[in-house]
Protein backbone atom coordinates (compact mmCIF):
# COMPACT_ATOMS: atom_id res chain seq x y z
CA UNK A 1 11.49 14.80 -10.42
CA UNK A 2 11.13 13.02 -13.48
CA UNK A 3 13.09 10.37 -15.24
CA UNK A 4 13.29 10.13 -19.37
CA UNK A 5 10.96 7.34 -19.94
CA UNK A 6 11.24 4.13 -21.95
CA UNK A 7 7.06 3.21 -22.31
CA UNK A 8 6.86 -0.82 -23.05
CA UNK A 9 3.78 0.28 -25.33
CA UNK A 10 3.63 3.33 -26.49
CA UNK A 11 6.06 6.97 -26.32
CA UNK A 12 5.12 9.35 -23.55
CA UNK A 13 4.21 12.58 -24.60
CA UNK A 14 5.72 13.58 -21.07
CA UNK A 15 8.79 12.73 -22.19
CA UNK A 16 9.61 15.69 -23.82
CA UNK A 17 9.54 17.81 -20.16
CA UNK A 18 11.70 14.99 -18.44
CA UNK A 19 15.18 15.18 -16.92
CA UNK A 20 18.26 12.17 -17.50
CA UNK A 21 19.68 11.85 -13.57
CA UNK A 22 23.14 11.57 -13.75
CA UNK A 23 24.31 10.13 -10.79
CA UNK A 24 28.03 10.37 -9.46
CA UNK A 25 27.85 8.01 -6.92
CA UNK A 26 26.89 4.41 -8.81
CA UNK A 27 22.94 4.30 -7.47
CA UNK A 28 19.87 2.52 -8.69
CA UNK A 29 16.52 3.00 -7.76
CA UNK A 30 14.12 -0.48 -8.26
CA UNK A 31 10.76 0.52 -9.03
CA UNK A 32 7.73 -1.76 -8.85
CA UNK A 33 4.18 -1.06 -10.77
CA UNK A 34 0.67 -2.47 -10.76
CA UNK A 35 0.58 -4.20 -7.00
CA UNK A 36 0.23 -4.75 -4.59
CA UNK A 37 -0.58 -8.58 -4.97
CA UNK A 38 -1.10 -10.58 -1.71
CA UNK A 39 0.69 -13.89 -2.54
CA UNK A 40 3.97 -11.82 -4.70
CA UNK A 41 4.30 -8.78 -2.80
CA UNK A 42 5.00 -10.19 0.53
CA UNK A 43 7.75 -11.99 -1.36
CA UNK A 44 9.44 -9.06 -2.72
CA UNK A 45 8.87 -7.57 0.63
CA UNK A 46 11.20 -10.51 2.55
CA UNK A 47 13.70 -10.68 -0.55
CA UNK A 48 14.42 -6.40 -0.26
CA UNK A 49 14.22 -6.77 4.01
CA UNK A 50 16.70 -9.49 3.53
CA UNK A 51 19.22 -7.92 1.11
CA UNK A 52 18.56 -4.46 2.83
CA UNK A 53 17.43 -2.78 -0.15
CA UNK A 54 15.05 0.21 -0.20
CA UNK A 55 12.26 0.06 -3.33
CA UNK A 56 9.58 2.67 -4.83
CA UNK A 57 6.42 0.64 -4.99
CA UNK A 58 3.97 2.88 -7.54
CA UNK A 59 0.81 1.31 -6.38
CA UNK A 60 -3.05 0.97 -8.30
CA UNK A 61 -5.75 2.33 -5.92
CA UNK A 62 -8.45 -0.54 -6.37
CA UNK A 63 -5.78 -3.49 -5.42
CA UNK A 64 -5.21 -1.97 -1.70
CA UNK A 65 -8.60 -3.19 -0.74
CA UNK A 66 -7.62 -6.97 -1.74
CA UNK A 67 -4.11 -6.98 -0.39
CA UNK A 68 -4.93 -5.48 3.33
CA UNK A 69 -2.06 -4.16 5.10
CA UNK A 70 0.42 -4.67 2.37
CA UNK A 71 1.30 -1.27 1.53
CA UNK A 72 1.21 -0.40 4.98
CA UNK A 73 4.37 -2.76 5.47
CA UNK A 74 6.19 -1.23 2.37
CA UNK A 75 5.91 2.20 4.05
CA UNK A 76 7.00 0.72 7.42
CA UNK A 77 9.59 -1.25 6.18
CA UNK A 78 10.73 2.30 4.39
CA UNK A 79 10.28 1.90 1.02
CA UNK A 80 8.58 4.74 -1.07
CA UNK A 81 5.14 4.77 -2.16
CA UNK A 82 3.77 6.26 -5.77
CA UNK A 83 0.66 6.78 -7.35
CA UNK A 84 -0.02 4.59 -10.37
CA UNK A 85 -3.81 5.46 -10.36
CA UNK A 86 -6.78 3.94 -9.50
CA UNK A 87 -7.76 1.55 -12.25
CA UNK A 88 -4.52 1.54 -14.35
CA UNK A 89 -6.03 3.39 -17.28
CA UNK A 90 -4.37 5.51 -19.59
CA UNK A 91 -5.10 9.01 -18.42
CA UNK A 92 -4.83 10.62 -21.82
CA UNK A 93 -7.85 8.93 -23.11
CA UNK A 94 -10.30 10.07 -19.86
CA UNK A 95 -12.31 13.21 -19.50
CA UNK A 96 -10.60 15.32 -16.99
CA UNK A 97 -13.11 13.99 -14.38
CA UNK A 98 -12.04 10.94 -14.75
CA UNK A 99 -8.59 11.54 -14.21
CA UNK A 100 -8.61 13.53 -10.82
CA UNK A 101 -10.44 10.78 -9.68
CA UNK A 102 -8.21 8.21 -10.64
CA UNK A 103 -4.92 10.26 -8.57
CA UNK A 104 -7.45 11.35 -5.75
CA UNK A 105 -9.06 7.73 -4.87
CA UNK A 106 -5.63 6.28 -5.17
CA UNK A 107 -4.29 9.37 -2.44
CA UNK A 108 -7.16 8.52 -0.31
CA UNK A 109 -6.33 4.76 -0.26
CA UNK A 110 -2.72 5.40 0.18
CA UNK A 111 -3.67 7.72 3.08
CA UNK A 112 -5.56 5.14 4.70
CA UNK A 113 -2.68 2.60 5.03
CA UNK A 114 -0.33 4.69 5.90
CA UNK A 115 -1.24 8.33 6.77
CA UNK A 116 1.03 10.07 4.41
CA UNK A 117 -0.15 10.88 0.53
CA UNK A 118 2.38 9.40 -2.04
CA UNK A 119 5.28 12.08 -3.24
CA UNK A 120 5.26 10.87 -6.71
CA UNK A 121 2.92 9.56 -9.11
CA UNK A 122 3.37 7.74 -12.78
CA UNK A 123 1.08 7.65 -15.24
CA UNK A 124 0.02 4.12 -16.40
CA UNK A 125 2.45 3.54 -19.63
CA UNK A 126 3.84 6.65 -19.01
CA UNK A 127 1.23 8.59 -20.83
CA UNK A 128 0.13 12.05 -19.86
CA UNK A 129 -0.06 15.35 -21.79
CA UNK A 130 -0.46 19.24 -21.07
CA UNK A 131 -4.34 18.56 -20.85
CA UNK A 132 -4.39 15.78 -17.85
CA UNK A 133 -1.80 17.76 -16.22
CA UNK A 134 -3.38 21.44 -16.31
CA UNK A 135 -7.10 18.85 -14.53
CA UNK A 136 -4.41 17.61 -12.04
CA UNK A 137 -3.02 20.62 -11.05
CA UNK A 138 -6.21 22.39 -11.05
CA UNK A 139 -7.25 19.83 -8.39
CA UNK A 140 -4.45 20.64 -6.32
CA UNK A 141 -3.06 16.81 -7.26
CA UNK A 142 -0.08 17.32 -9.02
CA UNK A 143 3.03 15.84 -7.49
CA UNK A 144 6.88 15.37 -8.44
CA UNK A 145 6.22 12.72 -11.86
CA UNK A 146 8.40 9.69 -11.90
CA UNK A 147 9.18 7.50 -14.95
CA UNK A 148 11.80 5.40 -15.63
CA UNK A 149 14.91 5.38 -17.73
CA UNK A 150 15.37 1.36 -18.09
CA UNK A 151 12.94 -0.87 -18.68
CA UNK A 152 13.27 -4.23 -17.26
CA UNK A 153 10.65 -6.38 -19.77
CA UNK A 154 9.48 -8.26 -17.08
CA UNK A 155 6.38 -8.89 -18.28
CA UNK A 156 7.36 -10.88 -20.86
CA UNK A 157 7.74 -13.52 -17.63
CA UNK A 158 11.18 -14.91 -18.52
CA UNK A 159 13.34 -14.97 -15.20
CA UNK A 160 16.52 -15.35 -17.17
CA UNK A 161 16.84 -12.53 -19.79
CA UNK A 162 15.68 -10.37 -17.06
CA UNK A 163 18.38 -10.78 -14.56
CA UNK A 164 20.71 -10.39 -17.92
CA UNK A 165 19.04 -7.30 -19.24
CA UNK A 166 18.93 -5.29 -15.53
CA UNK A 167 22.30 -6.96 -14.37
CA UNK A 168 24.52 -5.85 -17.23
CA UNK A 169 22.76 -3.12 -18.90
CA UNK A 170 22.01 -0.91 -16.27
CA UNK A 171 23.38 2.38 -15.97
CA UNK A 172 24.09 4.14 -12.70
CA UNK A 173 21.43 6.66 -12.15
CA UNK A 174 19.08 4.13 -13.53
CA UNK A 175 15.43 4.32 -12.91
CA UNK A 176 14.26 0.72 -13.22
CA UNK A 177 11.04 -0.46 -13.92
CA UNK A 178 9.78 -3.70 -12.96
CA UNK A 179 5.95 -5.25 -12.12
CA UNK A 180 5.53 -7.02 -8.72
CA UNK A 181 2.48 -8.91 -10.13
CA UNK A 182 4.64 -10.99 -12.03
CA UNK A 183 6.45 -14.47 -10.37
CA UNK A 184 9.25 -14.36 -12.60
CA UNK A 185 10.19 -11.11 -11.64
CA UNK A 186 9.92 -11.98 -7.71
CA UNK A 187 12.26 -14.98 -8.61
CA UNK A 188 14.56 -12.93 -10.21
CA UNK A 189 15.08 -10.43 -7.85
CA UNK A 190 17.76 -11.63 -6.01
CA UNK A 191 19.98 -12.47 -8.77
CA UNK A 192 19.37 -8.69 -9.98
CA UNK A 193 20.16 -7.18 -7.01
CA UNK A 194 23.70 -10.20 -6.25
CA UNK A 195 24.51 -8.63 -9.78
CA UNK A 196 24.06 -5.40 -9.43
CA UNK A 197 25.88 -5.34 -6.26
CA UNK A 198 28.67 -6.82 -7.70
CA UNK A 199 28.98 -4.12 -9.96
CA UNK A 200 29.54 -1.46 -7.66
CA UNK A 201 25.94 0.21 -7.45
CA UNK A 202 24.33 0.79 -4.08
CA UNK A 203 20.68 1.49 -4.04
CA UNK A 204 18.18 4.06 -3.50
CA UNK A 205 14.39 4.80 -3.57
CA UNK A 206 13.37 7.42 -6.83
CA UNK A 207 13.25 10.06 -3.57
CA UNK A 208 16.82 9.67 -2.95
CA UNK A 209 18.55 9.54 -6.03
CA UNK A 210 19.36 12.87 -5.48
CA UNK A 211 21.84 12.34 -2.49
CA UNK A 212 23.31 9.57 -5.03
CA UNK A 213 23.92 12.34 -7.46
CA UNK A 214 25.75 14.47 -5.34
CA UNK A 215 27.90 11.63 -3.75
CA UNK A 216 26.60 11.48 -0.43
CA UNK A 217 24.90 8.42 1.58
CA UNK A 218 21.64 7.66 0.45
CA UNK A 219 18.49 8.88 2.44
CA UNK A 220 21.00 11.45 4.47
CA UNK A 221 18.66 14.17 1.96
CA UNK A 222 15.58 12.34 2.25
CA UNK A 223 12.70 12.69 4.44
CA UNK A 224 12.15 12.81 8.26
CA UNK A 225 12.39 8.68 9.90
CA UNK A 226 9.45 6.89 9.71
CA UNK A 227 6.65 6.65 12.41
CA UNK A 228 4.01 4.15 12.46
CA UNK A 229 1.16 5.86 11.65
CA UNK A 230 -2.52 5.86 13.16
CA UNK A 231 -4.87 5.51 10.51
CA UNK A 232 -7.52 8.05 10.15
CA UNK A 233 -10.86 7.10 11.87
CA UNK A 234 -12.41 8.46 8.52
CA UNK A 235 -10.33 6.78 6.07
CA UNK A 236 -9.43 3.73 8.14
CA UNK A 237 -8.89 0.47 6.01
CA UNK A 238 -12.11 -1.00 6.93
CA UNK A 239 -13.70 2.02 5.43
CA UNK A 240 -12.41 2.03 2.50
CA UNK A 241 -12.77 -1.59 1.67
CA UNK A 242 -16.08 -0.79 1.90
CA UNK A 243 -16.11 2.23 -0.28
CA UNK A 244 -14.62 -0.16 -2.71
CA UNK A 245 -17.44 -2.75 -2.62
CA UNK A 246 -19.76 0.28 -2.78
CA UNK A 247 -17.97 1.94 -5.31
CA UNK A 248 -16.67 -0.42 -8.29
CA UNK A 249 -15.40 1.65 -10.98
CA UNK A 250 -13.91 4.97 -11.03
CA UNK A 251 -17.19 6.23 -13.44
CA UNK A 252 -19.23 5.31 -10.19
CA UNK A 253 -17.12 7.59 -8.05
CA UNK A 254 -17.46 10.51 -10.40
CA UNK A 255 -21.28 9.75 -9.96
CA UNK A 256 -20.93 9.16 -6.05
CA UNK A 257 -18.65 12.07 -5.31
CA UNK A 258 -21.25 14.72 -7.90
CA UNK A 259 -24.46 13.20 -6.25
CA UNK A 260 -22.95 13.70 -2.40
């Protein structure tokens, strides 16, 4: 499933194949990019546990190795994980090498944590085109694409207009896209979610906006309960730290992976 996007940089090509969700019952999925960060996230983490609000976290590969256990919690806790790549590069302007192995190293790390590969991946900025996509699905990585439909700003690190902008502007069915690297945006959280409560909306993970859309309970559609996983003795997080240190840049795993 994919959302029309609203890129903060540049248009999305991939807009052109995307779907509006038009939901019936007043949902609102909160969608965090670029962590996770291992002072923010855990803040975000206590802030959604304690308003009891489920969040798609659309994580970049190369942070899980500095922020240990992090995005095992968000799974746990039952929030949705994405794939927002490895190094947070903009796919359209990598060889197709380059781009598997920007979705697959970010899988593998997901896997790791958590034992279950991410159902939905988003292109840094949006950005992908017919060529990236034909490499991905070649490489048997394709998944359900999720963008976003409002775009929060946040980066612009002003707590304020933020809880303003999401608060009043949102629409229900509303993809929102927000950065949990930023300290403004952890601050603000609360207010955005006090106002958007108080408006009516209940809220959802990108996975279950489709129960919102057809007026049911959110989650009653989604997937089977959670289980704490065991993480694979091949790909435990130890392991892949390691690989990390050993493997720096996603041009060194191309080399690694074609040399083994």
């Amino acid at each position: 499933m994919a959302v029309s996007p609203t890129p903060p940089i540049a248009p999305a090509s991939a807009g052109q194949q995307s779907h509006q969700i038009r939901a019936v019952t007043p949902c609102v999925a909160l969608t965090f990019d670029d962590g996770p960060d291992m002072t923010l996230t855990p803040l975000l983490l206590d802030i959604l546990a304690r308003e009891k609000v489920h969040a798609t976290f659309f994580v970049v590969g190369k942070r899980l190795a500095y922020s240990p256990g992090l995005v095992r919690r968000e799974f746990l806790e039952g929030h949705e994980i994405g794939n927002h790549t490895f190094d947070h590069r903009a796919l359209t302007e990598l060889t197709d090498g380059e781009a598997i192995a920007e979705v697959e190293l970010t899988d593998e790390a997901v896997m790791a944590e958590t034992g279950h590969r991410p159902d939905f991946f988003r292109p840094p900025w949006g950005r992908i085109d017919a060529r990236i996509e034909a490499a991905l699905r070649g490489a048997g990585l394709w998944r359900r694409m999720a963008l976003w439909n409002f775009d929060s700003f946040d980066w612009l690190d002003d707590e304020a207009p933020l809880t303003r902008l999401i608060g009043a502007g949102a629409p229900a069915g509303a993809v929102i896209l927000m950065h949990d690297i930023h300290a403004s945006t952890i601050e603000a959280v609360p207010d955005v979610i006090h106002t958007l409560k108080m408006r009516g909306f209940r809220f959802a993970t990108v996975g279950q906006l489709q129960a919102c859309r057809h007026g049911t309970e959110p989650g009653i559609v989604s997937t089977a309960p959670l289980a704490s996983p065991a993480p694979s003795p091949a790909r435990s997080h130890g392991s892949f730290a390691h690989a990390l240190d050993a493997i720096a840049s996603v041009k060194e795993y191309i080399a690694h992976r074609l040399g083994s």
